[in-house]
Protein backbone atom coordinates (compact mmCIF):
# COMPACT_ATOMS: atom_id res chain seq x y z
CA UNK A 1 -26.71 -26.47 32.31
CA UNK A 2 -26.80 -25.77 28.86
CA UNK A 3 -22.68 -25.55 27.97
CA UNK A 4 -21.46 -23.21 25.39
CA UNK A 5 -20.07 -26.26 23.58
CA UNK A 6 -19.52 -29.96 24.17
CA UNK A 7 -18.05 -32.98 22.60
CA UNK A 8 -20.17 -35.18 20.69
CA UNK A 9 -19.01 -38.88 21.20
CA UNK A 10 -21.12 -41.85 20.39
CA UNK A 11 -20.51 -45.82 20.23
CA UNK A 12 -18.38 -45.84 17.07
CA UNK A 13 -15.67 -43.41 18.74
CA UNK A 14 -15.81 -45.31 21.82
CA UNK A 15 -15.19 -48.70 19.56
CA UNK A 16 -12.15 -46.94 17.96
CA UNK A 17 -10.44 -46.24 21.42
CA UNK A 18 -10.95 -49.64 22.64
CA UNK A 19 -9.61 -51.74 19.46
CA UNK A 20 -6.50 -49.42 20.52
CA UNK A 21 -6.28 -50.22 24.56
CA UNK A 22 -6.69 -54.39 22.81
CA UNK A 23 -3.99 -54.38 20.65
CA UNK A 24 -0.21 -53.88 20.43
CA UNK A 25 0.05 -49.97 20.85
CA UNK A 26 -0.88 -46.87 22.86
CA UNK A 27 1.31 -44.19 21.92
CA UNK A 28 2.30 -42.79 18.72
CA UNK A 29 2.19 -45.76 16.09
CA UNK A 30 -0.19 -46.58 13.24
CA UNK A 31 -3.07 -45.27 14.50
CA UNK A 32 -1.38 -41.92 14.76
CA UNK A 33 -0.07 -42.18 10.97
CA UNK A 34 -3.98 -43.39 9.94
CA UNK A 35 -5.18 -39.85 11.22
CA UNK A 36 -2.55 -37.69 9.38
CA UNK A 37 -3.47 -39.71 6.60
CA UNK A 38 -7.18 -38.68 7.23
CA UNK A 39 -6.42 -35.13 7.72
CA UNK A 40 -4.63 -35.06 4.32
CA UNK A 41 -7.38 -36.48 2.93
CA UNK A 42 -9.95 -34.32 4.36
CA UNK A 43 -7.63 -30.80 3.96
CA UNK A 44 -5.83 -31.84 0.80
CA UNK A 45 -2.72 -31.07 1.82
CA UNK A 46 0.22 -32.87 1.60
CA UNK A 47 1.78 -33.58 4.85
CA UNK A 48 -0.04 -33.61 8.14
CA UNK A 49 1.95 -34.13 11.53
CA UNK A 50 -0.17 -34.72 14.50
CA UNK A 51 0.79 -32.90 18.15
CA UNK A 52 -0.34 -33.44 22.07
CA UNK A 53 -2.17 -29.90 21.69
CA UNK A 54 -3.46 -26.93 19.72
CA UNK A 55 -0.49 -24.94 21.27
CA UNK A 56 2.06 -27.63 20.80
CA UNK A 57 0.82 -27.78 17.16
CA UNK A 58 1.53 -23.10 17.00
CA UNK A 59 5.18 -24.01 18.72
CA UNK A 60 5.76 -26.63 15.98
CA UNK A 61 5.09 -24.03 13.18
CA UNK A 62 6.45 -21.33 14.74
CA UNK A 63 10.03 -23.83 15.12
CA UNK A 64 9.55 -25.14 12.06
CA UNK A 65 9.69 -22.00 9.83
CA UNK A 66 12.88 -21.17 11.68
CA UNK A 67 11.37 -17.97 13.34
CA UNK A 68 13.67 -16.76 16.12
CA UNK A 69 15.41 -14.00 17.66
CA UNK A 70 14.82 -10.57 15.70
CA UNK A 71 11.99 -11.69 14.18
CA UNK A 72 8.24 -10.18 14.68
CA UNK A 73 5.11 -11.89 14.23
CA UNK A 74 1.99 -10.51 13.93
CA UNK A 75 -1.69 -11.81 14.82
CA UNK A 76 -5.00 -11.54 15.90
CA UNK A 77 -5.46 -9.75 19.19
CA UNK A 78 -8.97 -11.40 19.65
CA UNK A 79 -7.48 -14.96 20.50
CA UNK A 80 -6.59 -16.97 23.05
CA UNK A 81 -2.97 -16.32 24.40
CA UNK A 82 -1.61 -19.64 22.31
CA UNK A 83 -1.44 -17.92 19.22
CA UNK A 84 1.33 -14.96 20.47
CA UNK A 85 2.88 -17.32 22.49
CA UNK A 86 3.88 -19.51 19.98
CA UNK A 87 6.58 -16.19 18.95
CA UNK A 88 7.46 -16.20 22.29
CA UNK A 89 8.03 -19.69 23.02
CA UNK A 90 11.24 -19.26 19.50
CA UNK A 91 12.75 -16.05 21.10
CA UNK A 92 10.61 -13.90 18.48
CA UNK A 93 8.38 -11.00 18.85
CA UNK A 94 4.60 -10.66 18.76
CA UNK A 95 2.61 -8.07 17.82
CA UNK A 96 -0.65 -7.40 16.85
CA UNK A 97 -3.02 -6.68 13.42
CA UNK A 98 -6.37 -4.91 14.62
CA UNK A 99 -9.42 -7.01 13.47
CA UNK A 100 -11.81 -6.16 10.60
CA UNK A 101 -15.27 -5.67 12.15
CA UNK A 102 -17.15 -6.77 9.62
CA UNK A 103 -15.16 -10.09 10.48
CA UNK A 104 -13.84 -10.12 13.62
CA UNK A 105 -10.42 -11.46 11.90
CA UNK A 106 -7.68 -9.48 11.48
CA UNK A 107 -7.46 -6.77 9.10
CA UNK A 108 -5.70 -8.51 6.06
CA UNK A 109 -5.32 -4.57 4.60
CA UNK A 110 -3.96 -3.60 7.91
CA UNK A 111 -0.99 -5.90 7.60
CA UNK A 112 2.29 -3.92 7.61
CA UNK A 113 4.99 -4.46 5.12
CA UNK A 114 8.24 -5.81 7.14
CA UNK A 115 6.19 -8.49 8.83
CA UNK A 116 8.32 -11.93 9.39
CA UNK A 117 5.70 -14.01 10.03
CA UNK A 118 2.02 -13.61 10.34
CA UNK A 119 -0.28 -16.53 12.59
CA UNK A 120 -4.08 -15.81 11.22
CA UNK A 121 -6.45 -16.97 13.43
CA UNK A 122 -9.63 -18.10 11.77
CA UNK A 123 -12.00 -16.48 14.65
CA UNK A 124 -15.19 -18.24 15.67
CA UNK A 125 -14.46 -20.71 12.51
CA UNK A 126 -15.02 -18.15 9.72
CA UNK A 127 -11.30 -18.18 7.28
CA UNK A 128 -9.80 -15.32 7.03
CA UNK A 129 -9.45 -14.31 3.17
CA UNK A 130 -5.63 -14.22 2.87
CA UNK A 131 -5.40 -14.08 -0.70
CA UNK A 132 -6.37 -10.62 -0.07
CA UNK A 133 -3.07 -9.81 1.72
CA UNK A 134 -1.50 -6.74 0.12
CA UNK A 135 1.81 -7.72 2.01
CA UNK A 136 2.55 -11.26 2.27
CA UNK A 137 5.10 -12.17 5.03
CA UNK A 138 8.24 -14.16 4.70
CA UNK A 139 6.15 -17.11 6.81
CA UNK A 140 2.22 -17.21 7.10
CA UNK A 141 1.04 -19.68 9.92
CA UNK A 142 -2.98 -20.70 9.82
CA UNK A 143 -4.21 -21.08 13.22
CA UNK A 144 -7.47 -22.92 12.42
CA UNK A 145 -8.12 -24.24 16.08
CA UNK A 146 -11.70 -22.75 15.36
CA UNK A 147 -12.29 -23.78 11.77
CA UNK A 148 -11.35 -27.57 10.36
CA UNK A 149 -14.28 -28.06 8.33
CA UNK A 150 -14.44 -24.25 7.27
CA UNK A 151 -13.94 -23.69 3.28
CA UNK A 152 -12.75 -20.79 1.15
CA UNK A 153 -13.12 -20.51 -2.73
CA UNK A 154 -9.44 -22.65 -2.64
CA UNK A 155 -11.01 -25.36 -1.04
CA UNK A 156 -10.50 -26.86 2.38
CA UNK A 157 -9.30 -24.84 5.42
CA UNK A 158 -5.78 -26.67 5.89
CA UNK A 159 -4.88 -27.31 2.38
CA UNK A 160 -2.21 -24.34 2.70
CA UNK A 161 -3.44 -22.54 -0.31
CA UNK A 162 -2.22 -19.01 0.58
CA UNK A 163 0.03 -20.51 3.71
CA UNK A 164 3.24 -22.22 4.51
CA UNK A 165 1.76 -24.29 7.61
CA UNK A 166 -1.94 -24.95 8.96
CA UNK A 167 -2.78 -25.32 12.84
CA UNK A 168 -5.61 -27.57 14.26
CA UNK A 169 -6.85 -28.27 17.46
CA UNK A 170 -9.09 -31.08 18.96
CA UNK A 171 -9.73 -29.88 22.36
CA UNK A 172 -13.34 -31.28 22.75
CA UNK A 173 -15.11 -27.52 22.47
CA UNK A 174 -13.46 -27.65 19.03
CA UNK A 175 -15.16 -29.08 15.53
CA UNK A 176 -13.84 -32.41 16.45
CA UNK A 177 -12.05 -34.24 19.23
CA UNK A 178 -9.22 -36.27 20.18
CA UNK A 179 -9.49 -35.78 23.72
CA UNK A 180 -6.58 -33.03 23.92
CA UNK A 181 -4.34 -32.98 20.21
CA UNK A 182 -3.41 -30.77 17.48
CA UNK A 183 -2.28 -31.04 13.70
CA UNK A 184 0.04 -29.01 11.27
CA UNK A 185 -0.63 -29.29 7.83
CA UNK A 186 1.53 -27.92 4.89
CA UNK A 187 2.64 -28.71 1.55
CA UNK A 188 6.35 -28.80 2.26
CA UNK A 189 8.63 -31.92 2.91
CA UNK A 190 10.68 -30.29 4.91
CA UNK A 191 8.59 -28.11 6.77
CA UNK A 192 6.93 -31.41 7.61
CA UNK A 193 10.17 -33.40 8.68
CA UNK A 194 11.27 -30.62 10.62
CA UNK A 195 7.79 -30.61 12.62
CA UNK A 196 8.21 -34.46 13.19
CA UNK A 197 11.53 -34.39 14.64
CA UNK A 198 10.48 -31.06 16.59
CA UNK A 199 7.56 -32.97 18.00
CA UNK A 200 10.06 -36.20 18.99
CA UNK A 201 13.19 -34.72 20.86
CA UNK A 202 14.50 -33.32 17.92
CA UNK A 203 15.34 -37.47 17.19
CA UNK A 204 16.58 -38.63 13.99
CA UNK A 205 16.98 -42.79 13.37
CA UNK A 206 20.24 -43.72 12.41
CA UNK A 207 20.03 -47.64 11.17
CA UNK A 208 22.83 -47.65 9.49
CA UNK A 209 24.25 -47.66 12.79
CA UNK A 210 22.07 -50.38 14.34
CA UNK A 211 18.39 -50.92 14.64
CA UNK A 212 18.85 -49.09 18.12
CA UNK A 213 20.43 -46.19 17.10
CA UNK A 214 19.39 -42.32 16.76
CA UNK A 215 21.06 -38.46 16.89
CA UNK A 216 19.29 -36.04 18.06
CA UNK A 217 20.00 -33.17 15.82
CA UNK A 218 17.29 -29.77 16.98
CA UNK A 219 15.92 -28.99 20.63
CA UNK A 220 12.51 -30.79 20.63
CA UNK A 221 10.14 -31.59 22.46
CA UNK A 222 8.09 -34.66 23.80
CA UNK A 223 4.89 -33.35 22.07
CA UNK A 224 3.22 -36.75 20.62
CA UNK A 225 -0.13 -37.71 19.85
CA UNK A 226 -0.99 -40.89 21.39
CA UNK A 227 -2.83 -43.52 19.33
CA UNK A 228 -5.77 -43.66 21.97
CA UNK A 229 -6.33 -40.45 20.64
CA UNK A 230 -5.79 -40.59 17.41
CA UNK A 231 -7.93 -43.67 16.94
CA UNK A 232 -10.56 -41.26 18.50
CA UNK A 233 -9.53 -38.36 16.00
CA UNK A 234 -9.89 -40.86 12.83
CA UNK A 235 -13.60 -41.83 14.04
CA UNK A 236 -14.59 -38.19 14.78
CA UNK A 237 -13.11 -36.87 11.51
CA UNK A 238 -15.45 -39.45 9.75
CA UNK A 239 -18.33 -37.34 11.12
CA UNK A 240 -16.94 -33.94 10.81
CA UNK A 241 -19.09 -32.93 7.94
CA UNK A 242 -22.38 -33.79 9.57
CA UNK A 243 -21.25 -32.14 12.82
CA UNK A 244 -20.40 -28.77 10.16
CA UNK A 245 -23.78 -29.04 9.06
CA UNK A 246 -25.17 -29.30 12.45
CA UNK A 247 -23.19 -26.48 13.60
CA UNK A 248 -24.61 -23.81 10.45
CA UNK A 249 -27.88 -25.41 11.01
CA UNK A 250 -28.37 -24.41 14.70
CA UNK A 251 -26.26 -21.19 13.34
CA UNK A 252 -29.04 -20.38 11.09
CA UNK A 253 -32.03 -21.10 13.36
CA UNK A 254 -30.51 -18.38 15.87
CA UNK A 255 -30.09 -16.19 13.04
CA UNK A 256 -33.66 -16.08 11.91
CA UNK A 257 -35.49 -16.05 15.73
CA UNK A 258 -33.07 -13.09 16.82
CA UNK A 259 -33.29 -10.92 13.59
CA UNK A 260 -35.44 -8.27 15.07
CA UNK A 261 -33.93 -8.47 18.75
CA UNK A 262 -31.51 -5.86 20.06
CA UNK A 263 -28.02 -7.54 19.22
CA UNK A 264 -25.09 -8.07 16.67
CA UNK A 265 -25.27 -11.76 14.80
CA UNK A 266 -22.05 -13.11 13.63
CA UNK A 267 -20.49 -12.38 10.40
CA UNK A 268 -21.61 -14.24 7.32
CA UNK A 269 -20.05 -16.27 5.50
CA UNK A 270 -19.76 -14.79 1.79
CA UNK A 271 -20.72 -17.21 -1.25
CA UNK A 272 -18.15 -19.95 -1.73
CA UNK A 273 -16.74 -19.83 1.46
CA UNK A 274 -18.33 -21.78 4.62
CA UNK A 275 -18.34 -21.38 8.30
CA UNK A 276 -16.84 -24.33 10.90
CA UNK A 277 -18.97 -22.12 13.65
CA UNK A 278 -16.79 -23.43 16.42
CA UNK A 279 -18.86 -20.16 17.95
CA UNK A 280 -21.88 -18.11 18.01
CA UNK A 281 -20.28 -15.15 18.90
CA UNK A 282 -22.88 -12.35 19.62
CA UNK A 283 -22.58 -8.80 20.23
CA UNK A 284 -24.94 -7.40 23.14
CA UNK A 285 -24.95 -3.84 25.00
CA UNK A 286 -24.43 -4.37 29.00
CA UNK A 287 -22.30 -7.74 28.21
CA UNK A 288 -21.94 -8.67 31.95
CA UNK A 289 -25.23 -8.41 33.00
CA UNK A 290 -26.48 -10.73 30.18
CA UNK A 291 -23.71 -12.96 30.93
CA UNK A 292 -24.52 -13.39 34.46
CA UNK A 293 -28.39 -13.69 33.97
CA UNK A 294 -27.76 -16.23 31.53
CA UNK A 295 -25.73 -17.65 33.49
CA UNK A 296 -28.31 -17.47 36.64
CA UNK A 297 -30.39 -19.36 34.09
CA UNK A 298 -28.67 -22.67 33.71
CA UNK A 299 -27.28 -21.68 30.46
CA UNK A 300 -23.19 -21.38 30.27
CA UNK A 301 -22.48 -18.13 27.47
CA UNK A 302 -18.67 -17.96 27.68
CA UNK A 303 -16.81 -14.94 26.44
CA UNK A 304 -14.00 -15.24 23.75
CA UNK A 305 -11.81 -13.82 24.21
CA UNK A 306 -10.01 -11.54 27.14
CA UNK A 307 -7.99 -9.98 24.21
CA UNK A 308 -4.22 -10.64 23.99
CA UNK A 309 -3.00 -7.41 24.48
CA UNK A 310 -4.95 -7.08 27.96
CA UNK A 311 -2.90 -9.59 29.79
CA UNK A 312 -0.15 -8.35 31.84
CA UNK A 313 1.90 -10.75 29.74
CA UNK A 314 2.21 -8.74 27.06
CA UNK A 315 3.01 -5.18 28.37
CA UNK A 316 6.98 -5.33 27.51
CA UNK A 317 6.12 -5.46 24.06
CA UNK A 318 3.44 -2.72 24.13
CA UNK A 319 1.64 -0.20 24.17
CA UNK A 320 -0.85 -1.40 21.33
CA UNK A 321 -3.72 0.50 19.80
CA UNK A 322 -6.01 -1.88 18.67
CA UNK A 323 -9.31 0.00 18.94
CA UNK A 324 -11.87 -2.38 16.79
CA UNK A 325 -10.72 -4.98 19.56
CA UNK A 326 -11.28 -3.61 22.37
CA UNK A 327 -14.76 -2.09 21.08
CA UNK A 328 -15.57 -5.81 19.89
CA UNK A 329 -14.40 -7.45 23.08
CA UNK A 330 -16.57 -5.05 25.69
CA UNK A 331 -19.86 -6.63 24.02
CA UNK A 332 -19.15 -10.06 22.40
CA UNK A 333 -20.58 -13.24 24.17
CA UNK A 334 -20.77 -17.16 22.61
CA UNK A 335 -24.02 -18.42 22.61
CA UNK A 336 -24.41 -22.07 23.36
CA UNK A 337 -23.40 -24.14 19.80
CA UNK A 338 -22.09 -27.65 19.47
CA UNK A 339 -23.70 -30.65 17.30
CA UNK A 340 -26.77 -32.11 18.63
CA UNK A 341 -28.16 -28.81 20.04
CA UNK A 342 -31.74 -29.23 20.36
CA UNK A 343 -34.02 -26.64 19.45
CA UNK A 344 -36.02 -26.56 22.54
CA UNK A 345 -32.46 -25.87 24.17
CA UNK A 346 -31.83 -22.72 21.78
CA UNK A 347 -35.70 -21.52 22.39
CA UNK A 348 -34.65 -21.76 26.06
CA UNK A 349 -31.57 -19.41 25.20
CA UNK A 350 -33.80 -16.95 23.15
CA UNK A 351 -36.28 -16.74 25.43
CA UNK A 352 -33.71 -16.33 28.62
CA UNK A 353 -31.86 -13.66 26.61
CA UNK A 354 -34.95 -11.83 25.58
CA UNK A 355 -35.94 -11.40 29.03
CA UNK A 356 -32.79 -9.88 29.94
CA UNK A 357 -33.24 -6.95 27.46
């Protein structure tokens, strides 16, 4: 079976997990601070607070910027369920921004005035421009699960250029891996120490008090990185830019062998700005069929996503009209992508594909 995506682990990363499981800690301790360290680094931003998950990492934010009760938050509707649930999981609202299809991320000019907070989800790894945001929210949340890696003209994807807080995830489909874990970035202090106590019980030390002693002072959670993973997270993030490479090499190849064949490629990536290409996201008439034949064929096309809106979840907030989405979502299919991709394995794809036309 040829997966849609894989991890991509090799002797190094295995090395870094077992100097961990040898020495003196497993859950959150030094290794966990050397990957927030090598997030800054790699993002430029200023703080970087590591989390068990993707989602945990969307709750943080969402806690963090004190949304709440009364509040609405607006996203992308063509995303997995995480990224409205993280206004759910504070009591606030979600709603939805219809996407661009040029892009297949939200509609920056679509963005209505009033807006609390506003999670943009960097689909399929391309940013979404959000300097161009006529209306800027009181809170803008980056949810780059798809795009660490990705650069705009401001740099990095994570630096928090035209954002108050930056989501990762390192599920092992994702740029890089830690297993299961998630990252904030941002460029506030506070925001920062307000996502580390969220992520820790809500726990403050107290020495002053004794070396023992803490208050817990906000409603947290037990959502720690371990250092197993983190140690796994430093080693992959030392090979993130080769795996980007890989990634908009095997991006490019499918580009130029399925020019002429009946199907939508992804969107481009405009000069100065650079794809992560978590996906390969494809647009093809009679989506099921091809799915199943490719399927039939040993090779695993995946569909993202069911959009938001669809599940029976979110009917009390409804109705939304959100047509670009649902005329996006009846023909888009992810082709396999991941690092190491041979291309005998994409010819195999091509060739399966083209004799489902």
């Amino acid at each position: 079976m040829i997966r849609y995506s894989r991890q991509r682990i090799d002797e190094a990363d295995i090395a870094a997990v077992v100097a961990v499981l040898q020495g003196d800690w497993l859950t959150t301790g030094p290794a966990v601070d050397a990957f927030e360290a090598a997030l800054c680094e790699l993002t430029g931003a200023a703080f970087a607070v590591a989390f068990a998950n993707g989602t945990a990492a969307l709750h943080g934010a969402a806690a963090a910027a004190g949304l709440g009760p009364g509040d609405v938050v607006a996203t992308s509707p063509l995303s997995f369920v995480a990224s409205a649930n993280c206004a759910r999981y504070v009591g606030a609202t979600p709603t939805f921004v219809d996407i661009d299809p040029a892009t297949l991320n939200l509609d920056v000019a679509a963005v209505p005035v009033g807006l609390d907070a506003l999670v943009a989800v960097h689909y399929a790894g391309l940013p979404v421009d959000l300097a161009r945001l006529a209306h800027r929210p009181r809170i803008v949340i980056e949810d780059a699960a798809h795009a660490i890696g990705a650069l705009t003209p401001d740099g990095p994807v994570g630096n928090c250029a035209h954002s108050d807080l930056c989501c990762f995830s390192f599920h092992p489909v994702k740029p890089i891996t830690t297993g299961e874990g998630g990252a904030v970035t941002t460029n506030d202090a506070e925001l920062a120490a307000r996502l580390r106590r969220f992520r820790n019980h809500g726990i403050v030390p107290t020495p002053e008090a004794g070396g023992w002693s803490y208050e817990v002072v906000d409603t947290g959670y037990n959502y720690r990185l371990t250092d197993l993973q983190a140690a796994l997270g430093t080693s992959q993030l030392a090979k993130l830019e080769a795996f980007t490479i890989d990634r908009n090499r095997a991006a490019a190849r499918y580009r130029e062998l399925l020019a002429d064949d009946p199907i939508v490629l992804p969107p481009l990536a405009g000069e100065g700005w650079r794809n992560a290409h978590h996906l390969f996201a494809v647009r093809v008439e009679d989506r099921r069929r091809i799915y199943e034949g490719l399927h039939a064929a040993g090779i695993g096309a995946q569909v993202h996503y069911v959009p938001i809106h669809h599940h029976p979840l979110m009917a009390p907030y409804g109705p939304f009209d959100l047509p670009q989405t649902d005329r996006a979502y009846e023909q888009l299919l992810s082709l396999p992508l991941y690092p190491g991709l041979t291309a005998a394995d994409q010819d195999r794809v091509i060739d399966v594909l083209r004799s489902l036309w």
